[in-house]
N, C-alpha and C. Protein backbone atom coordinates (compact mmCIF):
# COMPACT_ATOMS: atom_id res chain seq x y z
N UNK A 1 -22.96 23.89 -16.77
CA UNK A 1 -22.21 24.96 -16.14
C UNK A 1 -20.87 24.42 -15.66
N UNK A 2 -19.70 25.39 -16.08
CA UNK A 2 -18.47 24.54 -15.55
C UNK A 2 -17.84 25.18 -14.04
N UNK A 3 -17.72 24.36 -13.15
CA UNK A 3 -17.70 24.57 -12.37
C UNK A 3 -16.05 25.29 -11.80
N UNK A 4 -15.76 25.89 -11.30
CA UNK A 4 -14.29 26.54 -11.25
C UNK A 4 -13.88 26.83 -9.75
N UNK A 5 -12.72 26.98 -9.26
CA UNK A 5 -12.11 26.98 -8.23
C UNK A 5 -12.65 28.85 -7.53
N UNK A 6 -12.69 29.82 -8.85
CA UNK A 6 -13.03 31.00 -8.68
C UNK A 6 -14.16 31.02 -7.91
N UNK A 7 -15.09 30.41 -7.94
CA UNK A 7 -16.44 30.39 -7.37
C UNK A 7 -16.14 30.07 -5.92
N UNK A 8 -15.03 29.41 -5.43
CA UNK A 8 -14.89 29.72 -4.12
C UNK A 8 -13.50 30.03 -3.54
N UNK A 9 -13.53 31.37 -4.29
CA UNK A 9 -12.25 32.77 -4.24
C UNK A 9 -11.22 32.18 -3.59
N UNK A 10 -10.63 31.16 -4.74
CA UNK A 10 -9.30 30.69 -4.43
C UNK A 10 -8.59 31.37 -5.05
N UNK A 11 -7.23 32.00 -4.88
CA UNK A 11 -6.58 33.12 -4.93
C UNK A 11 -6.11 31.83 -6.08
N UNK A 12 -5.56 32.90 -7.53
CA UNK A 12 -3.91 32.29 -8.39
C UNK A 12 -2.93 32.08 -7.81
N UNK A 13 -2.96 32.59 -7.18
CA UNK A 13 -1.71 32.78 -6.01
C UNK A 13 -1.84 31.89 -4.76
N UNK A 14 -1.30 30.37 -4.68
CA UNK A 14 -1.06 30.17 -3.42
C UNK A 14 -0.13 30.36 -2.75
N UNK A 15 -0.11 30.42 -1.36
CA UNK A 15 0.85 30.77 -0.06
C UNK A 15 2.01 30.48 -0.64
N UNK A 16 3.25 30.88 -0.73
CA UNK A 16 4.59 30.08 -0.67
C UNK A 16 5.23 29.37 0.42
N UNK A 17 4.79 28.19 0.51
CA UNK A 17 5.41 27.45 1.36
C UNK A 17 6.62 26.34 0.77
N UNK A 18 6.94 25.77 1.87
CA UNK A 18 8.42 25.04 1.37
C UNK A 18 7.60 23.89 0.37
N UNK A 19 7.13 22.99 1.19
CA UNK A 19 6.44 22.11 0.56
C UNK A 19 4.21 22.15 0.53
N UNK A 20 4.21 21.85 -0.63
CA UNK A 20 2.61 22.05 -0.84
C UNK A 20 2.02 20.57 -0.99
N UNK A 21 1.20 20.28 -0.55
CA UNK A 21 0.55 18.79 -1.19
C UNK A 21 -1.24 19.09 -0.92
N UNK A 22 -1.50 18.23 -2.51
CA UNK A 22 -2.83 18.15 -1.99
C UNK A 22 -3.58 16.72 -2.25
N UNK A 23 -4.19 16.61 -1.14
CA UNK A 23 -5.18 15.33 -1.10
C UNK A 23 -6.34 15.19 -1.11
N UNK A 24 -6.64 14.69 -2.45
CA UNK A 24 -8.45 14.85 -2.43
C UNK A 24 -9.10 13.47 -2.89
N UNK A 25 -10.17 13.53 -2.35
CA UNK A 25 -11.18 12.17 -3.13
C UNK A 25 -11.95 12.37 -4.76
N UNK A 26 -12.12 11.23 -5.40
CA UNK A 26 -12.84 11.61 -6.43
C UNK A 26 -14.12 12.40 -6.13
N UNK A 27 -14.81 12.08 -5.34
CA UNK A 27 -16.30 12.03 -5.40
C UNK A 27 -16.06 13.10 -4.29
N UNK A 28 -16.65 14.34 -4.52
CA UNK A 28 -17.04 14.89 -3.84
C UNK A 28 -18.08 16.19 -4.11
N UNK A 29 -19.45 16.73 -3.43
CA UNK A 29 -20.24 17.57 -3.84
C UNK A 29 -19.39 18.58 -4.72
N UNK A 30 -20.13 19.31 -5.51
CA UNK A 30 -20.41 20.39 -6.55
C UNK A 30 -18.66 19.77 -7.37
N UNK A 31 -17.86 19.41 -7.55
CA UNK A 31 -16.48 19.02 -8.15
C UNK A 31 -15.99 18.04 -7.79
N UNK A 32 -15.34 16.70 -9.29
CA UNK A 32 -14.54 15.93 -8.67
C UNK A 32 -14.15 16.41 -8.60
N UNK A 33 -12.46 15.46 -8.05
CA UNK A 33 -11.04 15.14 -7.87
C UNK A 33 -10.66 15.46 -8.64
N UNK A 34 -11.06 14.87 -9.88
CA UNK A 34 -10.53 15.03 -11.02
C UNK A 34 -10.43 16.57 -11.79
N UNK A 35 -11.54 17.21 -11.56
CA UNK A 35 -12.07 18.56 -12.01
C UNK A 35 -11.07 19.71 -11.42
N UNK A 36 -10.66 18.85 -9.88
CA UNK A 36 -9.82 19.83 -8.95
C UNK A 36 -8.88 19.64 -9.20
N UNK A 37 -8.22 18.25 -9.45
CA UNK A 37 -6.97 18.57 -9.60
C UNK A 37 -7.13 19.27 -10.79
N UNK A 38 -7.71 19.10 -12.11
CA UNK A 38 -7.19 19.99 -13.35
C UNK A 38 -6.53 21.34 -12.98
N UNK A 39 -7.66 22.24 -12.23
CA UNK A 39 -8.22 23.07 -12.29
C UNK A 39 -6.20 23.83 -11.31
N UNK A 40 -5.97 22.94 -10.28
CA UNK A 40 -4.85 23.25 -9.34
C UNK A 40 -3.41 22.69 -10.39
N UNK A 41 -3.79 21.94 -11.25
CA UNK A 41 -2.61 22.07 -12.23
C UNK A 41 -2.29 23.09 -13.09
N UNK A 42 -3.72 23.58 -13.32
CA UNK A 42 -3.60 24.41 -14.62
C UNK A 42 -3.31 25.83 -13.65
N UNK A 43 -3.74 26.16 -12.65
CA UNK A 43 -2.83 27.62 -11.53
C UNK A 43 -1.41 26.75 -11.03
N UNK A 44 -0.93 26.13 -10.75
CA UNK A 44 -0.06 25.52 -10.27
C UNK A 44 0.33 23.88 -11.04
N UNK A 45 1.57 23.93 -11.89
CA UNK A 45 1.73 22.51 -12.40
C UNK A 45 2.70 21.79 -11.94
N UNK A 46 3.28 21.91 -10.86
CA UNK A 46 4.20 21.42 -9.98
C UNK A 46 3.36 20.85 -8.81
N UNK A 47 1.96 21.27 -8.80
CA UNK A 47 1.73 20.83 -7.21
C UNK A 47 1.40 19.64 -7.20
N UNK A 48 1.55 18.85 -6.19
CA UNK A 48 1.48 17.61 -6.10
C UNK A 48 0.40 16.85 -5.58
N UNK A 49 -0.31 15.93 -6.02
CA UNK A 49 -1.47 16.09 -5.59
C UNK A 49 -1.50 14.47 -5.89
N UNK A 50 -2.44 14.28 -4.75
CA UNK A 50 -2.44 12.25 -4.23
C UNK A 50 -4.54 12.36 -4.45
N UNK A 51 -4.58 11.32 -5.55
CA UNK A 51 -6.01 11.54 -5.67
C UNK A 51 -6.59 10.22 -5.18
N UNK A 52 -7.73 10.44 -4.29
CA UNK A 52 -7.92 9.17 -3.48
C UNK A 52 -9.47 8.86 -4.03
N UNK A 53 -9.99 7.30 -4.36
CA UNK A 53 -10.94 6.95 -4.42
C UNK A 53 -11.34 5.53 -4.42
N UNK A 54 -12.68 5.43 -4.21
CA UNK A 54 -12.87 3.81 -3.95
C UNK A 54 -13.59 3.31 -5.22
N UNK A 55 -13.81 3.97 -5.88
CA UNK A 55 -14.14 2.90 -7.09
C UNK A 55 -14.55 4.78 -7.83
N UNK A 56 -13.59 4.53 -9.57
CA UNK A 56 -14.07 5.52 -10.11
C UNK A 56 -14.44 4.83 -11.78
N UNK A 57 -15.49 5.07 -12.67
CA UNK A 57 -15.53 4.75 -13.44
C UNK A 57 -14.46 5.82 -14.98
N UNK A 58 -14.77 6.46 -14.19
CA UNK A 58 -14.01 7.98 -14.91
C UNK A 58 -12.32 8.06 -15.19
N UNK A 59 -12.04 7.39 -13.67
CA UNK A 59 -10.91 7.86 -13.63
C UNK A 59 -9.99 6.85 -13.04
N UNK A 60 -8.77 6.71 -13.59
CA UNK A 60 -7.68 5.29 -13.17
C UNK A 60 -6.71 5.69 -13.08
N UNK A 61 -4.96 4.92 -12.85
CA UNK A 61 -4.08 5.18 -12.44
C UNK A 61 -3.73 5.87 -13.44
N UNK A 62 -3.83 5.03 -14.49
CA UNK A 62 -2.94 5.52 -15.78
C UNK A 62 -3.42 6.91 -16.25
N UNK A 63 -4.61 7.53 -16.35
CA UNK A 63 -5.39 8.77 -16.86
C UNK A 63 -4.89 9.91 -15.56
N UNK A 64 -4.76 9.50 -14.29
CA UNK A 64 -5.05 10.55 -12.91
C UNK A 64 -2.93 11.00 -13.60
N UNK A 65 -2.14 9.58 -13.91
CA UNK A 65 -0.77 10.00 -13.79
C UNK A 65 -0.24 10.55 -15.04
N UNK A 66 -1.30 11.02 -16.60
CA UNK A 66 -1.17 11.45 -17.73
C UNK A 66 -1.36 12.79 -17.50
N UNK A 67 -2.77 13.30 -16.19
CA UNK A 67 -2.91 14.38 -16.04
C UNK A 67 -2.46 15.53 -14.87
N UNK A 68 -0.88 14.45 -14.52
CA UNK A 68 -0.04 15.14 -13.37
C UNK A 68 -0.55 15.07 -11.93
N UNK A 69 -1.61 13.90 -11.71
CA UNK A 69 -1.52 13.77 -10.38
C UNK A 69 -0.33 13.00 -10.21
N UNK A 70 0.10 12.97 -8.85
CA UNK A 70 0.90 12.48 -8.28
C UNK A 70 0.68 10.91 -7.89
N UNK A 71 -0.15 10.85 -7.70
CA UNK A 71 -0.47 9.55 -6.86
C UNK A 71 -1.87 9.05 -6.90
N UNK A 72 -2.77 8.02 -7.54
CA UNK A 72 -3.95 7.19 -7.61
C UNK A 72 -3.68 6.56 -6.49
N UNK A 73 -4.51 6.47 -5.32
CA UNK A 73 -4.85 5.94 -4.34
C UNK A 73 -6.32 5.35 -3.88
N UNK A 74 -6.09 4.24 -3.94
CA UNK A 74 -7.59 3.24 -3.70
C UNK A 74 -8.14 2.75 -2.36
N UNK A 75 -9.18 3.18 -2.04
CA UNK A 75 -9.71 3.12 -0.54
C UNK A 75 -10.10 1.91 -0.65
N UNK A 76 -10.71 1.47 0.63
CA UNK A 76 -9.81 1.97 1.79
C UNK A 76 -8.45 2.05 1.75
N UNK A 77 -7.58 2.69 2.77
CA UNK A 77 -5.94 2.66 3.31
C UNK A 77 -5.72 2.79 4.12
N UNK A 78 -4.43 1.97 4.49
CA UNK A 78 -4.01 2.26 6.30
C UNK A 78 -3.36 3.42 6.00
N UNK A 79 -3.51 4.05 7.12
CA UNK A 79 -2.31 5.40 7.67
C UNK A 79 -0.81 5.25 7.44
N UNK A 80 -0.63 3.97 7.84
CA UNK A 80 0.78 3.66 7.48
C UNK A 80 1.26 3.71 5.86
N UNK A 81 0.41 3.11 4.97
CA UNK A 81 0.30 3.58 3.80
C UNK A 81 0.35 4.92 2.84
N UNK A 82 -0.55 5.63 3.47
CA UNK A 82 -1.05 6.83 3.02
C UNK A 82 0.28 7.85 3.79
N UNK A 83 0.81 7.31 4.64
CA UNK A 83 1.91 8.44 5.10
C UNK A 83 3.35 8.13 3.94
N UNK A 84 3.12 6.83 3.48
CA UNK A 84 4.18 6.25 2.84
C UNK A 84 4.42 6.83 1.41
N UNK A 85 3.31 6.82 1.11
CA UNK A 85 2.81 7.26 -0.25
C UNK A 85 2.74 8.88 -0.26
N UNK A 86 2.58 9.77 0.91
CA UNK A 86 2.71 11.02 0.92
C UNK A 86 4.56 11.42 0.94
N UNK A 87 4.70 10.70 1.74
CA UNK A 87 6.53 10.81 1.97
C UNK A 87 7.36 10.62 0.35
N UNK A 88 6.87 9.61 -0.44
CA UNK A 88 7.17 9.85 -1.62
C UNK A 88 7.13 11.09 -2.86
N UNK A 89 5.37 11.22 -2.90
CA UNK A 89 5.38 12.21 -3.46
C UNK A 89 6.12 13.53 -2.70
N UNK A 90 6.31 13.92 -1.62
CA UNK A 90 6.90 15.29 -1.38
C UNK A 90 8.07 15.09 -2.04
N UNK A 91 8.89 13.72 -2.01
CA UNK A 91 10.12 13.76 -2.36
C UNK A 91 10.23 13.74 -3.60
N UNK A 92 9.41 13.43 -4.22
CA UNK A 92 9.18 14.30 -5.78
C UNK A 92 9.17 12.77 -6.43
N UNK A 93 8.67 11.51 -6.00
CA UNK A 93 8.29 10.35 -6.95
C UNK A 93 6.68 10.10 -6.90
N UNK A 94 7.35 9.56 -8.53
CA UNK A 94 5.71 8.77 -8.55
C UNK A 94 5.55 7.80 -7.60
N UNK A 95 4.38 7.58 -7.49
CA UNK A 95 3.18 6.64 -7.11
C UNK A 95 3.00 5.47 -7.51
């Protein structure tokens, strides 16, 4: 069964805000990271999205930045990091 963003009535339509970012882990119940970001590229292919994980067999820098994430990020991370790496992508660079 493929699992879809519809199943938990996420509008096509997100909010218009100035700036959007999203941050997710690979591993998480019923959908990766990976599944989500597709899924938020394919309604939105501008959005920017920092995919965070600590060990993925699935998924690496080079595959997460072919399929328009923004940013492969490897846990643990300091805050100081992760703010560093967010400050980039808004400003519209890679990772």
């Amino acid at each position: 069964m493929r699992f879809t963003l519809k199943k938990h009535k996420c509008s096509s339509r997100p909010p218009k805000y100035k700036k959007m970012l999203v941050i997710t882990d690979m591993t998480m119940p019923q959908m990766t990271g990976e599944n989500l970001a597709g899924e938020l590229i394919r309604i939105k292919p501008d959005i920017p999205i920092i995919l965070c994980t600590g060990f993925s067999a699935s998924m690496d820098e080079k595959k997460a930045m072919d399929m328009g994430i923004r940013a492969f990020v490897s846990k643990p991370i300091l805050k100081r990091e992760l703010s560093e790496i967010i400050r980039k992508v808004l400003d519209g660079k890679k990772h």
